[in-house]
Protein backbone atom coordinates (compact mmCIF):
# COMPACT_ATOMS: atom_id res chain seq x y z
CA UNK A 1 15.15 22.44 23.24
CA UNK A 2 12.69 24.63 21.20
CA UNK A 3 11.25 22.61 18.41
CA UNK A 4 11.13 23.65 14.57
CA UNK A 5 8.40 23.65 12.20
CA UNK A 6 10.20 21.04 10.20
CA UNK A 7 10.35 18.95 13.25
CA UNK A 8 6.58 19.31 14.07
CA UNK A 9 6.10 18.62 10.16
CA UNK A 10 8.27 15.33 10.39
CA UNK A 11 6.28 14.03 13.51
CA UNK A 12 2.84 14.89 11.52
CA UNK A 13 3.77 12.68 8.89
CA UNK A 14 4.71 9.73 11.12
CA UNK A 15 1.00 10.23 12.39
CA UNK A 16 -0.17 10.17 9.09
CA UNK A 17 1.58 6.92 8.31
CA UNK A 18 0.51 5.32 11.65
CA UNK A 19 -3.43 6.28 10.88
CA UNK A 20 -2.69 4.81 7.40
CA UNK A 21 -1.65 1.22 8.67
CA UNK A 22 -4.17 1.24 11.41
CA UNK A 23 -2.23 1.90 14.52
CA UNK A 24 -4.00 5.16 15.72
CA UNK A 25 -7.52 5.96 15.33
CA UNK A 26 -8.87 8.57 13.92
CA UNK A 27 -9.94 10.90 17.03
CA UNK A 28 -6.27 9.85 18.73
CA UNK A 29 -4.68 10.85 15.96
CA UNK A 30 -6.49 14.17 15.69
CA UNK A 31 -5.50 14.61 18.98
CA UNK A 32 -1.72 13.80 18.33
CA UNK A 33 -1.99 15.92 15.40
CA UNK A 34 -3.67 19.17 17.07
CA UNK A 35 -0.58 18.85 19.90
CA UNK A 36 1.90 18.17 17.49
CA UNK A 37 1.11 21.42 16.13
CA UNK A 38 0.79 23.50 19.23
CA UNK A 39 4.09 21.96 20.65
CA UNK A 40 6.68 24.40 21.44
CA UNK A 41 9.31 21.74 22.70
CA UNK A 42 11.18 18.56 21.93
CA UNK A 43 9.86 17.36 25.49
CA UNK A 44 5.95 18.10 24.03
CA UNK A 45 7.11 16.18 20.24
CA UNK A 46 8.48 13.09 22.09
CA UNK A 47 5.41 11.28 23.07
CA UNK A 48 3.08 12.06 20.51
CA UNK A 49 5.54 9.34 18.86
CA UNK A 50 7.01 7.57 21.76
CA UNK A 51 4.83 3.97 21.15
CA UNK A 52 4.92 4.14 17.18
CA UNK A 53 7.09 1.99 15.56
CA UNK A 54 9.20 4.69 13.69
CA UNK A 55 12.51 5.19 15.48
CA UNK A 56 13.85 9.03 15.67
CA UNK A 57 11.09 10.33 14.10
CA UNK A 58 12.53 13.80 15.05
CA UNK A 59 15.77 12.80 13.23
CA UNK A 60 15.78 13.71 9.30
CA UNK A 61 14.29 11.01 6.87
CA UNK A 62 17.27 8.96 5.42
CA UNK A 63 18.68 9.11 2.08
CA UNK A 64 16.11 7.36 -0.55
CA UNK A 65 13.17 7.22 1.73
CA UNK A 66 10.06 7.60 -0.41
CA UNK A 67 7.07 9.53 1.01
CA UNK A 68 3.43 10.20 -0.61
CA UNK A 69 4.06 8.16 -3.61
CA UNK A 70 0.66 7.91 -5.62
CA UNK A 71 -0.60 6.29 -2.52
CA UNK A 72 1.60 3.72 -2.16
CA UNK A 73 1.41 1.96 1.56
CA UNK A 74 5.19 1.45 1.63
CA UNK A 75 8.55 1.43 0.30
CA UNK A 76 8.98 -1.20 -1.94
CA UNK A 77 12.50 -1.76 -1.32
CA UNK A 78 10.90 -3.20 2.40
CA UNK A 79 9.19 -5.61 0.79
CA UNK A 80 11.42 -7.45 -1.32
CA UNK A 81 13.33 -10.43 -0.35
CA UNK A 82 11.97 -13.19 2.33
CA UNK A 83 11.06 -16.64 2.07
CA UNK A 84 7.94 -17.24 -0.11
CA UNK A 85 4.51 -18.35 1.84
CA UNK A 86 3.00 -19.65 -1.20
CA UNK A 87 3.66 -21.03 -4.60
CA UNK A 88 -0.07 -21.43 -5.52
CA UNK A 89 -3.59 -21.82 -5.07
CA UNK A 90 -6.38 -24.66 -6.56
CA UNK A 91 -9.71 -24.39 -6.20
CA UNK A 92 -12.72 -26.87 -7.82
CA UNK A 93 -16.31 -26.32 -6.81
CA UNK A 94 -14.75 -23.94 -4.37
CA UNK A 95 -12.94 -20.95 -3.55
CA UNK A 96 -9.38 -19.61 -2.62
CA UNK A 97 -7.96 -17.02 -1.13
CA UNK A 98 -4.61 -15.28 -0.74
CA UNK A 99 -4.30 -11.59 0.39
CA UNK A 100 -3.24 -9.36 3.39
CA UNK A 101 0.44 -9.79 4.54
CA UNK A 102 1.87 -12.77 2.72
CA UNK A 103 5.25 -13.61 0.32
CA UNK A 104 4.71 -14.20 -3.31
CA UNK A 105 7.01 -16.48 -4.50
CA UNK A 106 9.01 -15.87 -7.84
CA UNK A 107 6.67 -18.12 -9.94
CA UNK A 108 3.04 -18.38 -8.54
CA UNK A 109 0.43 -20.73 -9.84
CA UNK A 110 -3.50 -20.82 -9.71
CA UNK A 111 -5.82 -23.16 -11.05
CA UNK A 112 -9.55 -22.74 -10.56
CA UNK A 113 -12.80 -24.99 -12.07
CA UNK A 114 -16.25 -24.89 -11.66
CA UNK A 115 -14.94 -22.17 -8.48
CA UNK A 116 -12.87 -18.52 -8.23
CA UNK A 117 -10.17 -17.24 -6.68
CA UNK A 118 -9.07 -14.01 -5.22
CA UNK A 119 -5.09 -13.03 -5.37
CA UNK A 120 -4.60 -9.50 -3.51
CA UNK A 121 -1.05 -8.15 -4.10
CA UNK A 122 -1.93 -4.96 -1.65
CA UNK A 123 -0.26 -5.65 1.38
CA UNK A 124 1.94 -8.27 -0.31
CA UNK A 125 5.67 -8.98 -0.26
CA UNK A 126 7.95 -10.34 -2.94
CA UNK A 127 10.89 -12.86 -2.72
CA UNK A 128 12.30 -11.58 -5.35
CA UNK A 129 12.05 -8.68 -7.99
CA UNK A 130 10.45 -10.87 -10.87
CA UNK A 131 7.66 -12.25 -10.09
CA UNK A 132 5.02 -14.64 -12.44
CA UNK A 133 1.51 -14.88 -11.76
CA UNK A 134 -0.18 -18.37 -13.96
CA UNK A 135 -3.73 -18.14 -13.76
CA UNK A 136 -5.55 -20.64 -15.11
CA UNK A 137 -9.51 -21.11 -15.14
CA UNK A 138 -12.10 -23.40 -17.17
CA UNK A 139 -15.62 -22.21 -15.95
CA UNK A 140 -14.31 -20.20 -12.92
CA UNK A 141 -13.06 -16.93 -12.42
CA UNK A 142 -10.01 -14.89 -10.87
CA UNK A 143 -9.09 -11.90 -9.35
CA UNK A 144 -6.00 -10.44 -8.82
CA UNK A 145 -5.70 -7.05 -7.00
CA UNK A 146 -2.48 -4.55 -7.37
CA UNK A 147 -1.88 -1.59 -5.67
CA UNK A 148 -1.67 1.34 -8.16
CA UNK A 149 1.93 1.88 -8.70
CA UNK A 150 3.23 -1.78 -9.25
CA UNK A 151 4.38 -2.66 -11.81
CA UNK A 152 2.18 -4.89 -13.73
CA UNK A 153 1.57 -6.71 -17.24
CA UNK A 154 -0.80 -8.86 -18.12
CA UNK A 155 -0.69 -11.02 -21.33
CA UNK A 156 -3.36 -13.74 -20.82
CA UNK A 157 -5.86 -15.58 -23.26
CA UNK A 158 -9.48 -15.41 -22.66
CA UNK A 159 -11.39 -18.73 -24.72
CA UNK A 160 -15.25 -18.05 -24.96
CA UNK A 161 -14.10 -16.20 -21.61
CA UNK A 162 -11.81 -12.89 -20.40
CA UNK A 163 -8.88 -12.33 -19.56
CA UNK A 164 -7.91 -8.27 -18.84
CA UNK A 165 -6.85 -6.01 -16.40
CA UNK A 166 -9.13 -2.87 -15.53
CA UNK A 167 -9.19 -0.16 -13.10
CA UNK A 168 -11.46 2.41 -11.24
CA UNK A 169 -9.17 5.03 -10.05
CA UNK A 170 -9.19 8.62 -11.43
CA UNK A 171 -5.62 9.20 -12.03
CA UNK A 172 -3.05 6.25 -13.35
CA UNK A 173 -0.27 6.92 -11.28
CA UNK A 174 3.35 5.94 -13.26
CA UNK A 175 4.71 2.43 -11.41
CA UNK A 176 7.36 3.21 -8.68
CA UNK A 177 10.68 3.02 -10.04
CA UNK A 178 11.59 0.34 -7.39
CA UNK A 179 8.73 -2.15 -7.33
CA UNK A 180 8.71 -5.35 -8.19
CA UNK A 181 8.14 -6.66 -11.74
CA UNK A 182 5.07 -8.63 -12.05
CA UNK A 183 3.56 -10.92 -15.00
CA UNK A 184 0.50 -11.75 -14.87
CA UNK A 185 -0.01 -14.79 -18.08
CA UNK A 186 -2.22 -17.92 -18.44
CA UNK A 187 -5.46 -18.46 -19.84
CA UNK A 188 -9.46 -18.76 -18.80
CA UNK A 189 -11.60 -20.89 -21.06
CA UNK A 190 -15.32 -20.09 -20.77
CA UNK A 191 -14.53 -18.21 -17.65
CA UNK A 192 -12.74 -14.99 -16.63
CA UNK A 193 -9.37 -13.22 -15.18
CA UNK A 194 -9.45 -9.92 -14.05
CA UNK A 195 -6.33 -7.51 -12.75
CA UNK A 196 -7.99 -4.55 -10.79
CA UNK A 197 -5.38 -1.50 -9.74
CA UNK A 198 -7.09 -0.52 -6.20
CA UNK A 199 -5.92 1.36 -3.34
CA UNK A 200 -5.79 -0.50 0.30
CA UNK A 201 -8.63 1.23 2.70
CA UNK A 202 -5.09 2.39 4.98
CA UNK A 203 -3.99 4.06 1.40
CA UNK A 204 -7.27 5.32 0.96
CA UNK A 205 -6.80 7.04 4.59
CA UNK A 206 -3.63 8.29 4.11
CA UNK A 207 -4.64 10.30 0.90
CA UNK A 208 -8.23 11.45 2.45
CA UNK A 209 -5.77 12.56 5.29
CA UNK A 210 -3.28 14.57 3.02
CA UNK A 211 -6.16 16.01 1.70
CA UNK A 212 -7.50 16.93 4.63
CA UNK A 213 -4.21 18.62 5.38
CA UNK A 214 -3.49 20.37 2.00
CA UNK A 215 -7.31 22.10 2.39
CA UNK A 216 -5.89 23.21 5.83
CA UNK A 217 -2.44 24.73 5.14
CA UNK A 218 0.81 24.63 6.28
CA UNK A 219 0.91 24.91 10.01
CA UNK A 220 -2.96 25.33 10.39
CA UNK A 221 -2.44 24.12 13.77
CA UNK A 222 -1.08 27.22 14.96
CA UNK A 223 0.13 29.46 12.80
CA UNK A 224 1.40 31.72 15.72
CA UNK A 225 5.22 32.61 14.93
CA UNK A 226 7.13 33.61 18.40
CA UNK A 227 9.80 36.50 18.83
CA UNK A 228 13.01 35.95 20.31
């Protein structure tokens, strides 16, 4: 069966989001890409996609499914419920860590002194919708990373010490409608506490990729239109 540009366009983007989360590398996917583009047929779309795990990637996106979202890695919806993997983090004269693919319990606690800790929300998921972050540090220091469109406030105190949230992107994008809820309170006495928004180096990807695309155009691939 001939193959649509829509079709060739919804195989593209389940390229894109397989580059994004590291499955393909770069020259395979421009590879994928350049045939998905040049493909005529079903039978040529099939196996660009045949080992990724997105299931009928030639079928139409369901209802609700959110795509390109001020670079957010995922829906949120898929990462919301689970059993927790931690309820907290200590640290004294030393260091913790928790970031990658983990489960953030409703109420999280950290305590750090004479040390730091790092809390990476990123690639995180969430037991349940509300989630509190404690931080607490006396001559230490915290970080906690968030991807840019969770939903985040911060009310700490900082004593002879900071507690803030900051960011470096160049646009603020609005929180996604469906992410979790997450508090970030405590306090850090002659210390610090910092919330950083940051993008994930497989977001970062998946935008320089749609931008990549949008300086192409539309069907850049092959632009060729056949007659019946």
């Amino acid at each position: 069966m001939r193959a649509s540009d829509a079709e060739r366009e919804r195989v593209a983007e389940t390229l894109r989001e397989a580059v994004a989360e590291g499955r393909l590398e770069m020259d395979e996917f421009e590879q994928r890409l350049d045939a998905t583009y040049k493909a005529r047929t079903h039978g040529e779309l099939e196996p660009l996609v045949r080992d990724l795990p997105v299931p009928g990637a030639l079928a139409r996106p369901a209802a609700g499914a959110v795509a390109g979202r001020g670079g957010s890695s995922a829906e949120w919806s898929s990462r919301i419920g689970g059993t927790q993997t931690s309820s907290g983090a200590f640290a004294f004269w030393g260091g913790f860590s928790r970031k990658g693919r983990w489960t953030v319990g409703p109420r999280f606690t950290a305590f750090a002194m004479w040390g730091g800790g790092e809390i990476d929300l990123r690639e995180a998921h969430f037991a349940e919708r509300e989630v509190v972050i404690r931080c607490f540090t006396i001559m230490g220091g915290m970080q906690v990373t968030v991807p840019p469109d969770l939903n985040v406030e911060v009310g700490g105190i900082g004593i002879m010490g900071g507690f803030g949230e900051h960011s470096k992107l160049d646009e603020e994008p609005e929180p996604a409608p469906d992410s979790p809820r997450v508090r970030v309170v405590g306090f850090a006495l002659m210390g610090g506490v910092g919330v950083e928004r940051k993008r994930s180096k497989a977001q970062k990807r998946r935008l320089q990729e749609e931008e990549r695309q949008r300086l192409r155009g539309p069907g850049s691939g092959d632009g060729r239109k056949e007659l019946g």
